[in-house]
C-alpha atoms as a PDB file:
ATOM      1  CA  UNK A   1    -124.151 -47.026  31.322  1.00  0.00           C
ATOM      2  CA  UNK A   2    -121.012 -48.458  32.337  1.00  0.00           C
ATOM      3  CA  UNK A   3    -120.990 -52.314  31.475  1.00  0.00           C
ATOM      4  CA  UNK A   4    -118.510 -54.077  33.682  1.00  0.00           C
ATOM      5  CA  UNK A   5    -118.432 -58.275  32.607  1.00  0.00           C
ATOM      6  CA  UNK A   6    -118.497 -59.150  28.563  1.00  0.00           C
ATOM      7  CA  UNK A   7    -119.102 -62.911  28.005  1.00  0.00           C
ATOM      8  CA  UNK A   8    -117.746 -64.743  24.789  1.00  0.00           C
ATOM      9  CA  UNK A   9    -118.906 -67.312  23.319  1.00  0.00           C
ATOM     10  CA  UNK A  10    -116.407 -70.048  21.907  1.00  0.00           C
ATOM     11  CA  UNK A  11    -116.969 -71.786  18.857  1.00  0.00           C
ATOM     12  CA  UNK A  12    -118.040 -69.855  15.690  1.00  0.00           C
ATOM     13  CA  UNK A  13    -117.801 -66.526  17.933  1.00  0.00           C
ATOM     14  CA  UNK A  14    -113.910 -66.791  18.872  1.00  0.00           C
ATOM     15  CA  UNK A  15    -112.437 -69.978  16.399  1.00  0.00           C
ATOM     16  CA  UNK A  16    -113.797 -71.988  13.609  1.00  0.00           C
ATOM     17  CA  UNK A  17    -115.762 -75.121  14.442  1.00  0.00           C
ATOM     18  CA  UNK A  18    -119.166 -75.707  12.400  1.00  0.00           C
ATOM     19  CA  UNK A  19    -116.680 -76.169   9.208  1.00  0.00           C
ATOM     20  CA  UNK A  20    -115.242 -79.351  10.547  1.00  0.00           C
ATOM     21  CA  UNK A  21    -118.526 -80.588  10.670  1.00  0.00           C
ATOM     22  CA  UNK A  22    -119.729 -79.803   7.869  1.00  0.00           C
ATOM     23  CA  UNK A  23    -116.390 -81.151   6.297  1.00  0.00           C
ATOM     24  CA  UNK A  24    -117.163 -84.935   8.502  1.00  0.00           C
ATOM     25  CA  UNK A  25    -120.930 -84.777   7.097  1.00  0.00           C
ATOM     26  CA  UNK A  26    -119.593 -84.991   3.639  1.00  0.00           C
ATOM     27  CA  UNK A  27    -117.599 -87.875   4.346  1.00  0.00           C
ATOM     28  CA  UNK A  28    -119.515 -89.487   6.571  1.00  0.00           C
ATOM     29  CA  UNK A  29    -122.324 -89.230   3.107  1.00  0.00           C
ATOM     30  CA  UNK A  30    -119.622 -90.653   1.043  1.00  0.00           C
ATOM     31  CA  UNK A  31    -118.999 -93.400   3.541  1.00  0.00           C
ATOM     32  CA  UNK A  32    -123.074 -94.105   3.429  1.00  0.00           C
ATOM     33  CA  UNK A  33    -123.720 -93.739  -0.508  1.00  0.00           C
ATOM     34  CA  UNK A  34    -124.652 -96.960  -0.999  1.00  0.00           C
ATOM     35  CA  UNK A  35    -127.017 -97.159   1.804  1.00  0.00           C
ATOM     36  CA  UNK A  36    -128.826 -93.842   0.937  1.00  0.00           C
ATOM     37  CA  UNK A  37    -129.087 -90.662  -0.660  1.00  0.00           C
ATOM     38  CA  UNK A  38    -126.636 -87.260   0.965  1.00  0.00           C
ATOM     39  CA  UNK A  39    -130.078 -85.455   1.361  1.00  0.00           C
ATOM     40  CA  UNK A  40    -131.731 -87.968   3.375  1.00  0.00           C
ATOM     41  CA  UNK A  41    -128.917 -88.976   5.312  1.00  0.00           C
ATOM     42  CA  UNK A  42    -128.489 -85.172   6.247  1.00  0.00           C
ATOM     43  CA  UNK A  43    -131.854 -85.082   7.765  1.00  0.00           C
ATOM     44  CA  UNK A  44    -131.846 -88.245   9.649  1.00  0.00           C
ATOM     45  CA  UNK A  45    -128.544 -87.202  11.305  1.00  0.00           C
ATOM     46  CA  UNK A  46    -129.512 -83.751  11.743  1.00  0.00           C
ATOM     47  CA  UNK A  47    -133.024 -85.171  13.335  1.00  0.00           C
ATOM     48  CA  UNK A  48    -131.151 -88.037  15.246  1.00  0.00           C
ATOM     49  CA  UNK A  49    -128.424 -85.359  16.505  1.00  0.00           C
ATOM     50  CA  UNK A  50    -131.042 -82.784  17.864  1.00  0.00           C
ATOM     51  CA  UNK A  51    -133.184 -86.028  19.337  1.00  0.00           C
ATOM     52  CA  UNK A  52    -129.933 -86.592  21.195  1.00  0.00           C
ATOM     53  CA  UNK A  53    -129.052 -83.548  22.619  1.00  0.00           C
ATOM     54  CA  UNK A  54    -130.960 -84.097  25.855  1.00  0.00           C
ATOM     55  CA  UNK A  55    -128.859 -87.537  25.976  1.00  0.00           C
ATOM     56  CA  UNK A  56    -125.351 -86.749  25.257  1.00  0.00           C
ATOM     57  CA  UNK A  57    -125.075 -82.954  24.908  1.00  0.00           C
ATOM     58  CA  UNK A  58    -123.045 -81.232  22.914  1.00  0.00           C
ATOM     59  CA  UNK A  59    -120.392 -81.489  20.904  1.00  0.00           C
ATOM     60  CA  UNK A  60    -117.842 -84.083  18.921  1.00  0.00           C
ATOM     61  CA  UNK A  61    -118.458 -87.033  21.267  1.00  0.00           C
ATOM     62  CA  UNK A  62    -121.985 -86.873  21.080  1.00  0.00           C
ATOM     63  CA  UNK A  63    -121.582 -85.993  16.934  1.00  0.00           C
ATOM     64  CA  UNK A  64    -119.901 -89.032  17.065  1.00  0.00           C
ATOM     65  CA  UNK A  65    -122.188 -91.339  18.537  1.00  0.00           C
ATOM     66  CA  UNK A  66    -125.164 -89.964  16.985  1.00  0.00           C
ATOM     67  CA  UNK A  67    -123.223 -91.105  13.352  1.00  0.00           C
ATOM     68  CA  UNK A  68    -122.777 -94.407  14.556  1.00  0.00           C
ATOM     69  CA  UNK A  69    -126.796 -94.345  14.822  1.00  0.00           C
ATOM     70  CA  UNK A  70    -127.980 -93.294  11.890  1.00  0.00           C
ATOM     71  CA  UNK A  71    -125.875 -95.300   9.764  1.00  0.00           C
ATOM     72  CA  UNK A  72    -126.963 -98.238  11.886  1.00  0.00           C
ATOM     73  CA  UNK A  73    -130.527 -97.206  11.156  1.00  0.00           C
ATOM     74  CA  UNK A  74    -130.193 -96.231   7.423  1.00  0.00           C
ATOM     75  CA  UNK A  75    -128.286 -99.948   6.751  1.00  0.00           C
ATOM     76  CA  UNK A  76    -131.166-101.634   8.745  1.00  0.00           C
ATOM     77  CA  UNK A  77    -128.240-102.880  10.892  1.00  0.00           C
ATOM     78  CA  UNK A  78    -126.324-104.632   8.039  1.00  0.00           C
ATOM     79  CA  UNK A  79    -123.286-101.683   8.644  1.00  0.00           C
ATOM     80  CA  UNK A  80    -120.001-102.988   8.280  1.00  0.00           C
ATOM     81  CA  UNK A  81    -117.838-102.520  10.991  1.00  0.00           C
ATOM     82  CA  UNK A  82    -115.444-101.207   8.560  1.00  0.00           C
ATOM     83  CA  UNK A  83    -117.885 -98.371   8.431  1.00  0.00           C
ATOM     84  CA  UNK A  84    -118.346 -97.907  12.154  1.00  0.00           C
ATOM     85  CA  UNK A  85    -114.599 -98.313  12.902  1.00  0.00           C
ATOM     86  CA  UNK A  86    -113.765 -95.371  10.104  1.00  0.00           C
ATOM     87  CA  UNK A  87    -116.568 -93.264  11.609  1.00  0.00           C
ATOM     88  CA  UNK A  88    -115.136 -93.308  14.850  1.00  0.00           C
ATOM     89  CA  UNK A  89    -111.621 -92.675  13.278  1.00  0.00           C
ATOM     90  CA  UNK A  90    -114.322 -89.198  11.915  1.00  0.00           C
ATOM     91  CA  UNK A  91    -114.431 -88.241  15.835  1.00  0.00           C
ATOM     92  CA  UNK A  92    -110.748 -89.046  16.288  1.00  0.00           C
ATOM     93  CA  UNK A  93    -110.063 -86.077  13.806  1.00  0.00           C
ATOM     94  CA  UNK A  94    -112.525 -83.779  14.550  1.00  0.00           C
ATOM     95  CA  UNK A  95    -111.603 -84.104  18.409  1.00  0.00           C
ATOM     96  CA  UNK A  96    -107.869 -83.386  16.959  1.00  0.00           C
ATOM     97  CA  UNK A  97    -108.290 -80.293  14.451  1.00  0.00           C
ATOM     98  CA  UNK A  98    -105.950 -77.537  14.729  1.00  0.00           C
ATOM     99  CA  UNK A  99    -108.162 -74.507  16.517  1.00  0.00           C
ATOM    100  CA  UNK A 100    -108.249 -71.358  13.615  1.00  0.00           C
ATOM    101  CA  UNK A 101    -109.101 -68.285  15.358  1.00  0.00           C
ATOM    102  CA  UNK A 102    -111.388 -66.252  13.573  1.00  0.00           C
ATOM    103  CA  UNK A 103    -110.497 -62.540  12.248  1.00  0.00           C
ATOM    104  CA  UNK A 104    -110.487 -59.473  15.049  1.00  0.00           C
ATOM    105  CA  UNK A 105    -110.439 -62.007  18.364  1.00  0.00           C
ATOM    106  CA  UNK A 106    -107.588 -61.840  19.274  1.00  0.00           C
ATOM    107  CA  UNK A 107    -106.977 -58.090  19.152  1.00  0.00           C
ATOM    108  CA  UNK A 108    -110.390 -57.046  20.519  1.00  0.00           C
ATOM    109  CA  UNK A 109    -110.235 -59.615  23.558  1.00  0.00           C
ATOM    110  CA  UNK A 110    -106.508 -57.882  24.244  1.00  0.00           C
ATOM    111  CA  UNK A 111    -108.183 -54.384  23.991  1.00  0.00           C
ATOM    112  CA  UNK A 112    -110.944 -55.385  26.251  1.00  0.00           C
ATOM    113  CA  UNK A 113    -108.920 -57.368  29.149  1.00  0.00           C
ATOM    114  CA  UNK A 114    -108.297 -55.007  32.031  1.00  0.00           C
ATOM    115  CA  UNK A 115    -111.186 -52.726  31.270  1.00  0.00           C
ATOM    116  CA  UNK A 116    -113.924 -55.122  31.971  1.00  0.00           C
ATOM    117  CA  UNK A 117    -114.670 -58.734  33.259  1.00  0.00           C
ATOM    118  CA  UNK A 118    -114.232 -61.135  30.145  1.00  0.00           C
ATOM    119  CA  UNK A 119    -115.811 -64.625  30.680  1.00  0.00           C
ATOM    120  CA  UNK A 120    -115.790 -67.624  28.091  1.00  0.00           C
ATOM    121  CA  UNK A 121    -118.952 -69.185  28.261  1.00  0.00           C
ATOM    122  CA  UNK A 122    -119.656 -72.287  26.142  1.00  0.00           C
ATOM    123  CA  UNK A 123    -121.205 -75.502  25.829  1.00  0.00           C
ATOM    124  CA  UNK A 124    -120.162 -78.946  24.862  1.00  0.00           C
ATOM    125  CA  UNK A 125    -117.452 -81.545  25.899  1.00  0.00           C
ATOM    126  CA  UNK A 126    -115.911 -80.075  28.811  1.00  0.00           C
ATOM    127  CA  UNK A 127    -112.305 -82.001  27.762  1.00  0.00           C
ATOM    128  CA  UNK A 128    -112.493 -81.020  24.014  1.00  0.00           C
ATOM    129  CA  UNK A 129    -113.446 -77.070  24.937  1.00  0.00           C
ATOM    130  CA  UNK A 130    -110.681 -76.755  27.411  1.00  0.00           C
ATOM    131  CA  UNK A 131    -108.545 -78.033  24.587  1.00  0.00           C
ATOM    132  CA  UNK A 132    -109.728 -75.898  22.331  1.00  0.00           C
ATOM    133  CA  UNK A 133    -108.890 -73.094  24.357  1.00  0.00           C
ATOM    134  CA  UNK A 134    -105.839 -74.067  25.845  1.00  0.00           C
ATOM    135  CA  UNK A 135    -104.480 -73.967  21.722  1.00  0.00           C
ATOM    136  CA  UNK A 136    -106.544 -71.319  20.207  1.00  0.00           C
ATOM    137  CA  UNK A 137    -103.727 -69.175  22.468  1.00  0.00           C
ATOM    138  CA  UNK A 138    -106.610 -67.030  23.990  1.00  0.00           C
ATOM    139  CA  UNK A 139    -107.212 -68.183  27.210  1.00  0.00           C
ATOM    140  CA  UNK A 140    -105.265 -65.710  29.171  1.00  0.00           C
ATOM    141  CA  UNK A 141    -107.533 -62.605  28.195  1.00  0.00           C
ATOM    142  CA  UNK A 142    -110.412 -64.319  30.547  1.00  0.00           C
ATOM    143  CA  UNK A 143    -111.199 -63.688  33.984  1.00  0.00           C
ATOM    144  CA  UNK A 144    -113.384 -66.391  34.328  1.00  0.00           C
ATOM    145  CA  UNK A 145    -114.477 -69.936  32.011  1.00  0.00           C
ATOM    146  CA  UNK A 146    -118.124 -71.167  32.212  1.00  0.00           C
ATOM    147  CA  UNK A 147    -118.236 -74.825  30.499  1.00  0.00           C
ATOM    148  CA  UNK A 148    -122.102 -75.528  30.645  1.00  0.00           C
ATOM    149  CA  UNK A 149    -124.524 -78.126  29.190  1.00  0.00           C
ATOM    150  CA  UNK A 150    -126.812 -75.935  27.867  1.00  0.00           C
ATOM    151  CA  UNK A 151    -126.763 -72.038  27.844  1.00  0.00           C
ATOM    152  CA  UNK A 152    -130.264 -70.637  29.266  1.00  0.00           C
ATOM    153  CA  UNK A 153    -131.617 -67.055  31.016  1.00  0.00           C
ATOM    154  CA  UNK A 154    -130.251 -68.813  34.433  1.00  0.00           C
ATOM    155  CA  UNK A 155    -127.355 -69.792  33.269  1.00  0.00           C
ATOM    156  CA  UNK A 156    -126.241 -66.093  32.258  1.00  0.00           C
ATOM    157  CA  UNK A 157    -127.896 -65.054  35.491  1.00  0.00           C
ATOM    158  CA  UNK A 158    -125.555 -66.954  37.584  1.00  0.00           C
ATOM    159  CA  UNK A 159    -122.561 -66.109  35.625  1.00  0.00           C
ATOM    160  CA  UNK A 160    -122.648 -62.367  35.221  1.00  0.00           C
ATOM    161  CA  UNK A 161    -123.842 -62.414  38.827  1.00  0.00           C
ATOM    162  CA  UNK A 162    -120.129 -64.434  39.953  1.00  0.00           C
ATOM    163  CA  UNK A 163    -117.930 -62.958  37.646  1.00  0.00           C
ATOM    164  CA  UNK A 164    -119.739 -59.566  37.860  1.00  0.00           C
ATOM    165  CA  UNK A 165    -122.291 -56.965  38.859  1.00  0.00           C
ATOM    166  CA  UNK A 166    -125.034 -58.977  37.280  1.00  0.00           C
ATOM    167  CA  UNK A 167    -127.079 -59.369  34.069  1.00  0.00           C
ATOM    168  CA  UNK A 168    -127.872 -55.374  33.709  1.00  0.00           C
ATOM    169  CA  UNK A 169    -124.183 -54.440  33.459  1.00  0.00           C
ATOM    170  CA  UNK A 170    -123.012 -57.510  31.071  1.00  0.00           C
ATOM    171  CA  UNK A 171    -123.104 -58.197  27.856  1.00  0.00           C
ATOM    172  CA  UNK A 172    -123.014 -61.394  25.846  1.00  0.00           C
ATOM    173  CA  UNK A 173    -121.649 -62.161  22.652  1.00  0.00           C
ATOM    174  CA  UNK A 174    -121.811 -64.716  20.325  1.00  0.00           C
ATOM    175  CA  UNK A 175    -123.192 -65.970  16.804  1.00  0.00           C
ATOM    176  CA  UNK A 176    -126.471 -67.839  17.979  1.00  0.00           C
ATOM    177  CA  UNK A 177    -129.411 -66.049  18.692  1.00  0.00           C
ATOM    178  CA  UNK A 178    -130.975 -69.209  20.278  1.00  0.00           C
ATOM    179  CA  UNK A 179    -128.252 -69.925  22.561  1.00  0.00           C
ATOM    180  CA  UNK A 180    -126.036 -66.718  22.883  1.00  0.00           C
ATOM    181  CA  UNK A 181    -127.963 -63.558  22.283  1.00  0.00           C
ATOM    182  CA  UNK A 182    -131.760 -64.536  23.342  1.00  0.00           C
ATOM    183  CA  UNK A 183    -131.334 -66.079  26.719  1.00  0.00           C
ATOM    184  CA  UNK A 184    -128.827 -63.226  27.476  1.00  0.00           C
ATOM    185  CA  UNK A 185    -131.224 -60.590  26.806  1.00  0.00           C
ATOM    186  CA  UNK A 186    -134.210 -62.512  29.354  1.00  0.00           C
ATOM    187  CA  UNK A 187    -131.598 -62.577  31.846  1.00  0.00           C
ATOM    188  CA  UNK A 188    -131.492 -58.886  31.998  1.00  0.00           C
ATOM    189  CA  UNK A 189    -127.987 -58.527  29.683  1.00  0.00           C
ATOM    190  CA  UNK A 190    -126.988 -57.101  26.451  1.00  0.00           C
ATOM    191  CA  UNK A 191    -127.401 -59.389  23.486  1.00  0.00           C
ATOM    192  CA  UNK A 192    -124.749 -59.030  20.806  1.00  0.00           C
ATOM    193  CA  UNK A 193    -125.306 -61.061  17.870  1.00  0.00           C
ATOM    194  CA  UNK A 194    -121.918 -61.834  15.492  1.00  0.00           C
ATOM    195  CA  UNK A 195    -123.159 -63.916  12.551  1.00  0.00           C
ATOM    196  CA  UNK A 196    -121.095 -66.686  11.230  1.00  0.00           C
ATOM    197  CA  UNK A 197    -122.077 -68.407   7.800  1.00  0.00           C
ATOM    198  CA  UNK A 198    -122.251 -71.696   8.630  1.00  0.00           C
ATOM    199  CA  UNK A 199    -124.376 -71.943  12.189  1.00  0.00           C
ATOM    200  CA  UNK A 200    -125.998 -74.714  12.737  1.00  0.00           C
ATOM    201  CA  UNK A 201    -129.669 -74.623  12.049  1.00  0.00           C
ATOM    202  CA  UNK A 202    -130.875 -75.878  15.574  1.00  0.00           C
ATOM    203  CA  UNK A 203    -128.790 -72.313  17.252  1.00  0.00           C
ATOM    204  CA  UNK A 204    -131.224 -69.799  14.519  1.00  0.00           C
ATOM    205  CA  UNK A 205    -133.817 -68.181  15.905  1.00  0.00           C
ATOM    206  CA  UNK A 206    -135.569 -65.046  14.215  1.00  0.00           C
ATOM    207  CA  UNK A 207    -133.778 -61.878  15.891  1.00  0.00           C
ATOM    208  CA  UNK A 208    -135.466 -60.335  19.328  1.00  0.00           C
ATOM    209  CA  UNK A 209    -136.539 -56.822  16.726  1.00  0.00           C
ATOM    210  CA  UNK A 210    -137.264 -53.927  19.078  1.00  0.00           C
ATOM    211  CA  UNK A 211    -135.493 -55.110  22.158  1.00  0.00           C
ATOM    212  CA  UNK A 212    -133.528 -52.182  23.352  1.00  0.00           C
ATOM    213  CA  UNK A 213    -130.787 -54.982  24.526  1.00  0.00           C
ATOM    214  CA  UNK A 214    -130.049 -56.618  20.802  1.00  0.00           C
ATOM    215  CA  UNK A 215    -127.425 -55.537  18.587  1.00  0.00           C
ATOM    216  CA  UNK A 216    -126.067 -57.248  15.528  1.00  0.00           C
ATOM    217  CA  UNK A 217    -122.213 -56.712  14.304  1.00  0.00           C
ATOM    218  CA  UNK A 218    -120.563 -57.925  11.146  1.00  0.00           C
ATOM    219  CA  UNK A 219    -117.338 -58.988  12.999  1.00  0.00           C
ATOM    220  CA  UNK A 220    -115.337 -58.665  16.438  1.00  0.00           C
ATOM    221  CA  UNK A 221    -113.670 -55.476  14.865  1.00  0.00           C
ATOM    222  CA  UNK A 222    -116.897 -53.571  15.512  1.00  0.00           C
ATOM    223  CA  UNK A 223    -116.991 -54.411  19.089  1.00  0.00           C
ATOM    224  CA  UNK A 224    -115.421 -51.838  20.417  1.00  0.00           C
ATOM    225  CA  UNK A 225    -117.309 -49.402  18.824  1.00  0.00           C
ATOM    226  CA  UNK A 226    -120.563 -50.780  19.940  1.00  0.00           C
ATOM    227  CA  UNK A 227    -119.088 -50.570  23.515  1.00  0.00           C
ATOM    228  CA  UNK A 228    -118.179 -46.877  23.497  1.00  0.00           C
ATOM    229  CA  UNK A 229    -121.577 -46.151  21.836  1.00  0.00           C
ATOM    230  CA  UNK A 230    -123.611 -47.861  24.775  1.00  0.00           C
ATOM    231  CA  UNK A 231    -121.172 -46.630  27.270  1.00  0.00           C
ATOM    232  CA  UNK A 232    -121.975 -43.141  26.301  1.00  0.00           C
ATOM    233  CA  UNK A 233    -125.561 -43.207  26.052  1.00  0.00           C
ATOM    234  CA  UNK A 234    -126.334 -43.455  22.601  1.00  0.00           C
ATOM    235  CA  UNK A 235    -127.221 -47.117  22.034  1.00  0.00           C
END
């Protein structure tokens, strides 16, 4: 089979990004330790974050706001505004970070352009993602960019079907199974899971096992490979 579109996803897949949160969580606990305990805090953010997501979407802005709740709720409303003005200075830098391409992306989206259809397709902030792109230095091996609020079997439907022949010749790749490789693989496409230490726990999902369309790869580097293998019948 002869795919002809490959769709990337951005953050975690391509550059880092789940590390700067991690990295704001810590100090957004040491901001909060006389309020609460880290482990608590963690779970009301995490709870209030995921409670929010139908609100304000994805991504820093919406981090952002969602801290400014919880430590409103965990100080019973007695939160300095200190607290809330440093907080907000936490989405300042976060919405700043210098983008850190991860190993192998660069040299396997180079191989690929040309040869097939390469499409970005991500969710979040539409501002912050075009940044992100516009510095990770990457943006010219794409044909097409899909910025989406939420990444579903119709949304890769209607992508591979503009920037391609459709779902049964694509592929998608990325490091969430919930949002990258298991809505791909409805749609019709190839689901290519990359695993990345530190995804979030709302984008894991147990893997699709026995679905002729899933594949798991340690890295990028092994992309290529995969490719040839499926290309030539013996995936």
């Amino acid at each position: 089979m002869r795919l002809s579109t490959i769709g990337f996803d951005a953050d975690d897949t391509l550059w880092q990004h789940e590390q700067f949160y991690r990295l704001t969580q810590e100090q957004f606990a040491a901001l909060l330790a006389d309020y609460t305990d880290p482990e608590e805090l963690s779970t009301r953010l995490v709870e209030a974050a995921i409670r929010n997501l139908k609100i304000y979407g994805f991504g820093v802005k919406s981090f952002t706001l969602t801290m400014l709740e919880t430590a409103i709720e965990v100080t019973d409303g007695r939160v300095p505004t200190a607290t809330l003005a440093k907080i907000m200075q936490f989405g300042r830098e976060m919405l700043a970070h210098p983008i850190e391409p991860l190993p192998h992306a660069a040299e396997t989206l180079e191989a690929l352009a040309g040869r097939y259809k390469l499409v970005l397709v991500t969710k979040g902030d539409l501002f912050d993602q075009e940044r992100k792109l516009a510095q990770s230095g990457l943006g010219n091996f794409f044909d097409g960019v899909e910025i989406v609020s939420e990444k579903t079997e119709a949304t890769y439907a209607r992508v591979f079907a503009r920037h391609g022949d459709g779902p049964e010749r694509s592929m998608m790749v990325g490091n969430s199974l919930k949002s990258d490789v298991v809505p791909a693989i409805r749609s019709g496409a190839w689901g290519v899971l990359v695993p990345h230490e530190l995804t979030w726990t709302y984008e894991q999902q147990k893997p699709p096992l026995g679905e002729l369309r899933f594949r798991e790869i340690p890295h990028l580097g092994k992309l290529q490979d995969l490719l040839e293998e499926i290309e030539a019948g013996g995936a």
